[in-house]
N, C-alpha and C. Protein backbone atom coordinates (compact mmCIF):
# COMPACT_ATOMS: atom_id res chain seq x y z
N UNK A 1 3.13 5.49 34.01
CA UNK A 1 2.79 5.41 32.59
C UNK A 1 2.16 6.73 32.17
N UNK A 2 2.34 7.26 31.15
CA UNK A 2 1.95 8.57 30.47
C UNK A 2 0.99 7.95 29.82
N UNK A 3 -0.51 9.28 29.94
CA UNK A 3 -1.77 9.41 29.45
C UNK A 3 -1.58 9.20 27.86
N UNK A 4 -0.67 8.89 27.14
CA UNK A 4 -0.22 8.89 25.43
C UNK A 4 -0.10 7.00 25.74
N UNK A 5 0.41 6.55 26.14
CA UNK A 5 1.07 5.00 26.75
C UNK A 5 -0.88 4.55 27.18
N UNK A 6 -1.11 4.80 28.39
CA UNK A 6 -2.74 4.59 28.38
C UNK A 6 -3.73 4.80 27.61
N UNK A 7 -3.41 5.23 26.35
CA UNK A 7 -4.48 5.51 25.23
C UNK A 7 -4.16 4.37 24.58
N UNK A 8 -2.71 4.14 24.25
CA UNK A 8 -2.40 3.66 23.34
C UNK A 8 -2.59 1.71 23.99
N UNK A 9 -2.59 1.73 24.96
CA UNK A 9 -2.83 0.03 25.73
C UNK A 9 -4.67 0.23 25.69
N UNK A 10 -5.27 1.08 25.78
CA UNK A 10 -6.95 0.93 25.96
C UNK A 10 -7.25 0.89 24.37
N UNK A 11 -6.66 1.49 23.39
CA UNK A 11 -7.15 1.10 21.80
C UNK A 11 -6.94 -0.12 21.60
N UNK A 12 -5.36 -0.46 22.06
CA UNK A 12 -5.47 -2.16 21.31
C UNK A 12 -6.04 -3.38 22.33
N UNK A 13 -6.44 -2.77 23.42
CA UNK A 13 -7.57 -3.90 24.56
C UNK A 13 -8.54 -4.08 23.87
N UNK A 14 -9.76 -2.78 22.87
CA UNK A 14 -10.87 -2.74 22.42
C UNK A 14 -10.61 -3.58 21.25
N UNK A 15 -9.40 -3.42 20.41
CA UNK A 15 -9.04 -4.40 18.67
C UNK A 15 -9.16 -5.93 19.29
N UNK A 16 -10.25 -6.81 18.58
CA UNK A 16 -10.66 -7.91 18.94
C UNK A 16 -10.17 -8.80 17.62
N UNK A 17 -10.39 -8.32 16.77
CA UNK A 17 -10.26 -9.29 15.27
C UNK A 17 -9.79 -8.30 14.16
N UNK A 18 -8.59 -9.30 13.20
CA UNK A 18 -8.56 -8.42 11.62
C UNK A 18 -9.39 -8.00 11.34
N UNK A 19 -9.35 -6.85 10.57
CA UNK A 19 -10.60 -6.89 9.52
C UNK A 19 -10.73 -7.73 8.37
N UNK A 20 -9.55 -8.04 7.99
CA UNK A 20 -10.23 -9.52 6.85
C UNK A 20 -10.30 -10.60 7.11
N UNK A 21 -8.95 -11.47 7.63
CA UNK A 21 -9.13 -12.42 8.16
C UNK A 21 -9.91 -13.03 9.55
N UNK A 22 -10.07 -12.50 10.52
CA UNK A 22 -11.04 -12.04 11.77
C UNK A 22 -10.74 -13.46 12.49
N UNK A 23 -9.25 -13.24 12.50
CA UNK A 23 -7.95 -14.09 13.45
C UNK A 23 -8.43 -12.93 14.60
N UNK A 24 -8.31 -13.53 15.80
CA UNK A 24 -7.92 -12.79 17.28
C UNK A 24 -6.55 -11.64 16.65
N UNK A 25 -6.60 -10.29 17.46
CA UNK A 25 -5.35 -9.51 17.16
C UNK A 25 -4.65 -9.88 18.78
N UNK A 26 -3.28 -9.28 18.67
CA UNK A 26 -2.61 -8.71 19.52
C UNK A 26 -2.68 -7.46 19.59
N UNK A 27 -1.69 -6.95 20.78
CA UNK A 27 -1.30 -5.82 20.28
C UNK A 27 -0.33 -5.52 19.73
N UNK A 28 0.65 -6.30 19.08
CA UNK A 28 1.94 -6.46 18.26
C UNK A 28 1.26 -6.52 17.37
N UNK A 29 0.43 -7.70 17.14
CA UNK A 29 0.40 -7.95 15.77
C UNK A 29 -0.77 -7.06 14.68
N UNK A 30 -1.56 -5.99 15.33
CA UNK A 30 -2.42 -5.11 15.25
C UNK A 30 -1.85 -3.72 13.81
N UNK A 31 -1.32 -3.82 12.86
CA UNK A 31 -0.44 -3.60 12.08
C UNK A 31 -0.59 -1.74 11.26
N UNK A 32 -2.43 -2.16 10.84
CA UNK A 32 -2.85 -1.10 9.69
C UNK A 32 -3.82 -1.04 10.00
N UNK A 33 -3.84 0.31 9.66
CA UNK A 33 -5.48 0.73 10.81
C UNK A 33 -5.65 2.31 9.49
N UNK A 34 -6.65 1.52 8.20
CA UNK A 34 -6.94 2.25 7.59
C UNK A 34 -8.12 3.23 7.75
N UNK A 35 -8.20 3.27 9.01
CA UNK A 35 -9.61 4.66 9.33
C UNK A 35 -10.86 3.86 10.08
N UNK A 36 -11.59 4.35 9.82
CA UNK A 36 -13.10 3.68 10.47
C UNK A 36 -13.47 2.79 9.54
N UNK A 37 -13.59 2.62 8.19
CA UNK A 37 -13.97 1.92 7.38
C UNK A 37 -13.13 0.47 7.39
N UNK A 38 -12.20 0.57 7.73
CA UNK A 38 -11.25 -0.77 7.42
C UNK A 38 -11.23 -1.82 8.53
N UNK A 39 -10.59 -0.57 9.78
CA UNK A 39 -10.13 -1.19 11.18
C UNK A 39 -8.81 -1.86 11.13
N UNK A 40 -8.83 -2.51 12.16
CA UNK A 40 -7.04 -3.12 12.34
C UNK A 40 -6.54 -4.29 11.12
N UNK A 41 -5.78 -4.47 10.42
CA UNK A 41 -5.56 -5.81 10.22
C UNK A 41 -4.11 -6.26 10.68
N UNK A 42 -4.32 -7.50 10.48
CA UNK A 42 -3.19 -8.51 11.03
C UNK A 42 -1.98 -7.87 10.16
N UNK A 43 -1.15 -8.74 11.05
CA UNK A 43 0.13 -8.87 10.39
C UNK A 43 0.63 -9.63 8.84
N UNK A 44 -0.06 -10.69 9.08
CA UNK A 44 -0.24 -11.39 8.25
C UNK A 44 -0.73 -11.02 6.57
N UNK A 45 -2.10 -10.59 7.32
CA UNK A 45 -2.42 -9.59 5.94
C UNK A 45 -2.23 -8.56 5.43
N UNK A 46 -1.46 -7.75 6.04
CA UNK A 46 -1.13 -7.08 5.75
C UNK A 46 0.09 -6.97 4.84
N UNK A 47 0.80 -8.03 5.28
CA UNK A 47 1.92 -8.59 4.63
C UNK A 47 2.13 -8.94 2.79
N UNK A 48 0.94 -9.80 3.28
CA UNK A 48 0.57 -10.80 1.93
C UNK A 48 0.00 -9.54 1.36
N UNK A 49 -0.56 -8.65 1.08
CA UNK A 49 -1.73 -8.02 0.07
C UNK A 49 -1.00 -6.54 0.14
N UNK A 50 -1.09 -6.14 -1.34
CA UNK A 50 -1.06 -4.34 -1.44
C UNK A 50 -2.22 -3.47 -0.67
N UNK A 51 -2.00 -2.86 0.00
CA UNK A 51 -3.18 -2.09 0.58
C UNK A 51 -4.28 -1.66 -0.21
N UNK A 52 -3.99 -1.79 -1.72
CA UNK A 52 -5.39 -1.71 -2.62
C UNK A 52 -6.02 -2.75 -2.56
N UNK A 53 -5.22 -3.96 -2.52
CA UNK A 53 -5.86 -5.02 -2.13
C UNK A 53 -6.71 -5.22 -0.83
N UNK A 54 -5.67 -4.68 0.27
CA UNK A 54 -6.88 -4.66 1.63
C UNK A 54 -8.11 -3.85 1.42
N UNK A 55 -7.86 -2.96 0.75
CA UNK A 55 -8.93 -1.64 1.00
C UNK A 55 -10.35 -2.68 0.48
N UNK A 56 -10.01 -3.19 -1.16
CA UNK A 56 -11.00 -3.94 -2.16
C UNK A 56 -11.05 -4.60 -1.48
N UNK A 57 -10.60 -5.98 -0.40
CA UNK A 57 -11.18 -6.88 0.55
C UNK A 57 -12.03 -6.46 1.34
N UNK A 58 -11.80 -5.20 2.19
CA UNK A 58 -12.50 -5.03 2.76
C UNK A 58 -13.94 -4.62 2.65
N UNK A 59 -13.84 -3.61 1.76
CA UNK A 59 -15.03 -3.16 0.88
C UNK A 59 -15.88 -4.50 0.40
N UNK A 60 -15.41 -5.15 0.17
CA UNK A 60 -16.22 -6.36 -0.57
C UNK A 60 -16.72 -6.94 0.66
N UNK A 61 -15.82 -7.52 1.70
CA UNK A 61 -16.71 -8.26 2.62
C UNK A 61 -17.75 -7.52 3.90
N UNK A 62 -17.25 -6.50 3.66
CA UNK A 62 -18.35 -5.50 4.54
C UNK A 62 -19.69 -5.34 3.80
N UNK A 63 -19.57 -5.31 2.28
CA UNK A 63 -20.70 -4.60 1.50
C UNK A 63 -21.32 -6.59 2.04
N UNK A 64 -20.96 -7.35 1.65
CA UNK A 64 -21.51 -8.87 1.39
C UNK A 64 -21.75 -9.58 2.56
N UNK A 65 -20.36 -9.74 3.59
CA UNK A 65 -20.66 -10.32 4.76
C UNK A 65 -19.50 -11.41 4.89
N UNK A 66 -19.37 -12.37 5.71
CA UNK A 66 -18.75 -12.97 5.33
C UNK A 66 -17.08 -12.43 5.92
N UNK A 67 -16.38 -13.80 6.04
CA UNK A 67 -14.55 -13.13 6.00
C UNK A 67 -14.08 -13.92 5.00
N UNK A 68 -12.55 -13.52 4.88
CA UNK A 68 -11.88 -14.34 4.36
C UNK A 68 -11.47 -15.64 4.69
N UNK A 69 -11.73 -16.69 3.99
CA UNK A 69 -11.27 -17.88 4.06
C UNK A 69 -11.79 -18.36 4.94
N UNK A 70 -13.01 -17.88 5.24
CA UNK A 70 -13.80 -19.05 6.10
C UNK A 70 -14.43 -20.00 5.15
N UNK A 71 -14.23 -20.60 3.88
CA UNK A 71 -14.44 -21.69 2.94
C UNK A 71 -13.41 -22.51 2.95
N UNK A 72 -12.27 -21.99 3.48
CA UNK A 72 -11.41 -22.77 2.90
C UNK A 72 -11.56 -24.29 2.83
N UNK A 73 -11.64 -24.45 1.45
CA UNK A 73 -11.92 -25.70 0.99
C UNK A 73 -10.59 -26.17 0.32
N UNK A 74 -10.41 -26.76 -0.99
CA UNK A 74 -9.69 -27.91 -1.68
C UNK A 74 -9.85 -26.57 -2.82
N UNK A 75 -8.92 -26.07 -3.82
CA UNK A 75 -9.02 -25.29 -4.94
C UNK A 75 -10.14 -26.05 -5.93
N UNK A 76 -9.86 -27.03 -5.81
CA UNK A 76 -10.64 -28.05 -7.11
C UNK A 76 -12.44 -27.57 -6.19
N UNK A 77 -12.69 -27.56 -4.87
CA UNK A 77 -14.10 -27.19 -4.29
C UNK A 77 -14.71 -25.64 -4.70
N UNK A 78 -13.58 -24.89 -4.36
CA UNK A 78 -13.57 -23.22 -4.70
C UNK A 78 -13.69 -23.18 -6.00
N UNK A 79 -12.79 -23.59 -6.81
CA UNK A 79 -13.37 -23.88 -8.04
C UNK A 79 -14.65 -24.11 -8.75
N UNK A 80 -14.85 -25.38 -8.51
CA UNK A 80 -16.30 -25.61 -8.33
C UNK A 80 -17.34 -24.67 -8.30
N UNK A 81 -17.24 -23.73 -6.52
CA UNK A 81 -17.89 -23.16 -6.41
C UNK A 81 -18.41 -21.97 -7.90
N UNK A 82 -16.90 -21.36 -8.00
CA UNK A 82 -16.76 -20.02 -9.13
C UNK A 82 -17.63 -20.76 -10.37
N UNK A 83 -17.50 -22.06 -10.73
CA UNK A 83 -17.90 -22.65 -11.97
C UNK A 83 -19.51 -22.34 -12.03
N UNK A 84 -20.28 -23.02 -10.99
CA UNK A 84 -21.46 -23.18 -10.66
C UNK A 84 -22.09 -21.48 -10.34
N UNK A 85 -21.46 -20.70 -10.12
CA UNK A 85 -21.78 -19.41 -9.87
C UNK A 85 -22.43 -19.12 -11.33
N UNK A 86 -21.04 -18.93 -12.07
CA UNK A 86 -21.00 -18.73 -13.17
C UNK A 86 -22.21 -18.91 -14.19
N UNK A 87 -22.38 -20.36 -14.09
CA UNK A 87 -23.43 -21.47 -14.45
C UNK A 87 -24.73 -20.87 -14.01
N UNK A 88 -24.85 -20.22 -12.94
CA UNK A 88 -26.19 -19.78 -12.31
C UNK A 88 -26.31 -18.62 -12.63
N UNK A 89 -25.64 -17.81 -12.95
CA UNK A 89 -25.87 -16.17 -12.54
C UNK A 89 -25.39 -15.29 -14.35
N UNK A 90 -24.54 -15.97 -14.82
CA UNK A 90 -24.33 -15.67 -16.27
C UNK A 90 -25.68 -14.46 -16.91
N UNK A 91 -26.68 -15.64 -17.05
CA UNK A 91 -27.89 -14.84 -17.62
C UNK A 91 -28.58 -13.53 -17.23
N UNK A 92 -27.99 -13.23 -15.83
CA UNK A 92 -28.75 -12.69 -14.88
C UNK A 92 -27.75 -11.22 -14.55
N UNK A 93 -26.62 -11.48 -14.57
CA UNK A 93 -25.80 -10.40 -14.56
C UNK A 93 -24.78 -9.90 -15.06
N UNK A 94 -24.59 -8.40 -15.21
CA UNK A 94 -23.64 -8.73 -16.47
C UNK A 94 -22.46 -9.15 -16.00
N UNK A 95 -21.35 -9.16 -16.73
CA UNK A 95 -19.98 -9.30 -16.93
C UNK A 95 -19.33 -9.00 -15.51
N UNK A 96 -19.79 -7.54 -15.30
CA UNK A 96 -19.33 -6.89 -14.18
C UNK A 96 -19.50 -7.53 -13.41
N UNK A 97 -20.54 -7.38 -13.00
CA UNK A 97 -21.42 -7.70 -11.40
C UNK A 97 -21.02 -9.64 -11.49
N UNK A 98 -21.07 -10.16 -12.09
CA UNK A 98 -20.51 -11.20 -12.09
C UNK A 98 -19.00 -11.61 -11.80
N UNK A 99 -18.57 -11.20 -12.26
CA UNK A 99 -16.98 -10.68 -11.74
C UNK A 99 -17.12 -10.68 -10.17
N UNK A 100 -17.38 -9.59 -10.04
CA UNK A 100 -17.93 -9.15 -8.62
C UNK A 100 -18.00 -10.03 -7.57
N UNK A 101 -18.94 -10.89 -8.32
CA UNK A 101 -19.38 -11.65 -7.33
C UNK A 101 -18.80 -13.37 -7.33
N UNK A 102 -18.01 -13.38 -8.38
CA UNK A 102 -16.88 -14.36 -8.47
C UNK A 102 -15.67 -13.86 -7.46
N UNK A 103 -15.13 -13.08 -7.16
CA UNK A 103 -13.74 -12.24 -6.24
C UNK A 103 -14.62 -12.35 -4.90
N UNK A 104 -15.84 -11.55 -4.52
CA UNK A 104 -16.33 -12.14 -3.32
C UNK A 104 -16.55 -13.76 -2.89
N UNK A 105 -16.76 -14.93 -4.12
CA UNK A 105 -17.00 -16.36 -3.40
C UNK A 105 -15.46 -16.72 -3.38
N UNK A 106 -14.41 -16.07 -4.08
CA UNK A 106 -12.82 -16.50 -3.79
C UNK A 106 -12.48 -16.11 -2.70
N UNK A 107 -12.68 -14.68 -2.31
CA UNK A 107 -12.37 -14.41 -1.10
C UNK A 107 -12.82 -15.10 0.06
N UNK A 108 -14.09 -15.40 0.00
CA UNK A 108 -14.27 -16.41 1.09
C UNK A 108 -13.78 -18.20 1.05
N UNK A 109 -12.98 -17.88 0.00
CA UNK A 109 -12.04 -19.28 0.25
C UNK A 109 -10.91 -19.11 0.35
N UNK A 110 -10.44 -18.03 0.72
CA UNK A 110 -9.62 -17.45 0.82
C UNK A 110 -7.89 -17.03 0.21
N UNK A 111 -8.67 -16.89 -1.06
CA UNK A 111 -7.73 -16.52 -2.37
C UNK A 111 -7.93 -14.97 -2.23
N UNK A 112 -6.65 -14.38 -2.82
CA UNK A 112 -6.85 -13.13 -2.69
C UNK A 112 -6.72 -12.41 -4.03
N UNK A 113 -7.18 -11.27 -3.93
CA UNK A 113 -7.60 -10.60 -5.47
C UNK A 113 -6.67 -10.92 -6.20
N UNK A 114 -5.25 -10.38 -5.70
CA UNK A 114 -4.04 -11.08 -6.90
C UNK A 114 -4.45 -12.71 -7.68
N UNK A 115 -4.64 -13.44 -6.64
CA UNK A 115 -4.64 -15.12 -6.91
C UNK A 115 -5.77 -14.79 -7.81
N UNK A 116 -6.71 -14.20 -7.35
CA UNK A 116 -8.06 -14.59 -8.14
C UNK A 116 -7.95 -13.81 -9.83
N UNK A 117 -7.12 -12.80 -9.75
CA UNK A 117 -6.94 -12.19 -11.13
C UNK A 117 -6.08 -12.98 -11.79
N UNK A 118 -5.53 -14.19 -11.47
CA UNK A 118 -4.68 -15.03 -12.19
C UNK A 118 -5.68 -15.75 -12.97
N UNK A 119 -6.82 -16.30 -11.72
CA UNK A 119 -7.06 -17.78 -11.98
C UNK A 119 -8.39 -16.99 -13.25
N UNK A 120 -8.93 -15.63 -13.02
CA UNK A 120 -10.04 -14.84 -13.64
C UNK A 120 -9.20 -15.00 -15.45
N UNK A 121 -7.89 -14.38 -15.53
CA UNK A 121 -7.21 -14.13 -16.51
C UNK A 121 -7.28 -15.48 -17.67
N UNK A 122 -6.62 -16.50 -16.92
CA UNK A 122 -6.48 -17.73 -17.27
C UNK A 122 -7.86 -18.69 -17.77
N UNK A 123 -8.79 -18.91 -16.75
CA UNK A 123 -9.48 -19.77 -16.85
C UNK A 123 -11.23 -19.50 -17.24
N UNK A 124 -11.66 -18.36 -15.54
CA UNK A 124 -12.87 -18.17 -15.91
C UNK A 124 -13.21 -17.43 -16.71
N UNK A 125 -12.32 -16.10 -17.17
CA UNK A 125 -13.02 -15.42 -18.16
C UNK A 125 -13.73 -16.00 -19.51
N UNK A 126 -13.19 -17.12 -19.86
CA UNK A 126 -13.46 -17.77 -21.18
C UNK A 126 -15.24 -18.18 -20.68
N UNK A 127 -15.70 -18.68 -19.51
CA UNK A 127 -16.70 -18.97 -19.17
C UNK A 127 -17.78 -18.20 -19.29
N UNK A 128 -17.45 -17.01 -18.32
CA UNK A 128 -18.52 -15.92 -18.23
C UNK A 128 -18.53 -14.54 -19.66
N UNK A 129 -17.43 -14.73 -20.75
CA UNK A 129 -18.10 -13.96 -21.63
C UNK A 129 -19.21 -14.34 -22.05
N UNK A 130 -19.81 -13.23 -22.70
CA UNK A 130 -20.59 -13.58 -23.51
C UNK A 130 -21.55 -12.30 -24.06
């Protein structure tokens, strides 16, 4: 085996988990490897999401904590959740930062920015103007 072949089997021994979803990797399935900031992600996600999308996932759950879709609940629960956010935090922050922090409690139910700019477009925005 060539010292290029042994680098390349000792990087993906050390890749333990996506970076968003934080599924076990392979080394097949080990896909996008956006720098130090990102790390490996799946196949999967990589799939499903525009890489602006990974980049903004990632950024969000690194700054917050947390992965994706470890809520996964019932939409009508996630829901819920965004409602009651809303309900709590309205007074307290603006527009933005509320936003913000509506796309981080989706993500951890594991809707992704696309889904959540639907359901933002449609439903909650009418909530949190103001």
């Amino acid at each position: 085996m060539s010292s290029g072949s042994e680098s390349k089997k000792n990087m993906f021994q050390s890749v333990q988990t996506c970076g968003i979803c934080k599924k076990d990797l392979k080394q097949e399935t080990a896909v996008y490897d956006g720098g130090n900031q990102f790390g490996f992600i799946c196949s999967n996600c990589y799939e499903n999401n525009s890489e602006k999308d990974i980049e903004l996932m990632s950024n969000i759950l690194l700054a917050f904590g947390g992965s994706f879709g470890i809520r996964k609940n019932s939409e009508i629960e996630m829901l819920k959740d965004l409602i009651d956010e809303i309900h709590n935090k309205k007074r307290t922050m603006s527009p933005k930062e509320l936003r913000l922090r509506l796309l981080y409690i989706a993500l951890l139910h594991g809707i992704t920015p696309q889904e959540f700019a639907a359901w933002d477009e449609n439903l909650l925005i009418v909530m949190y103007n103001f």
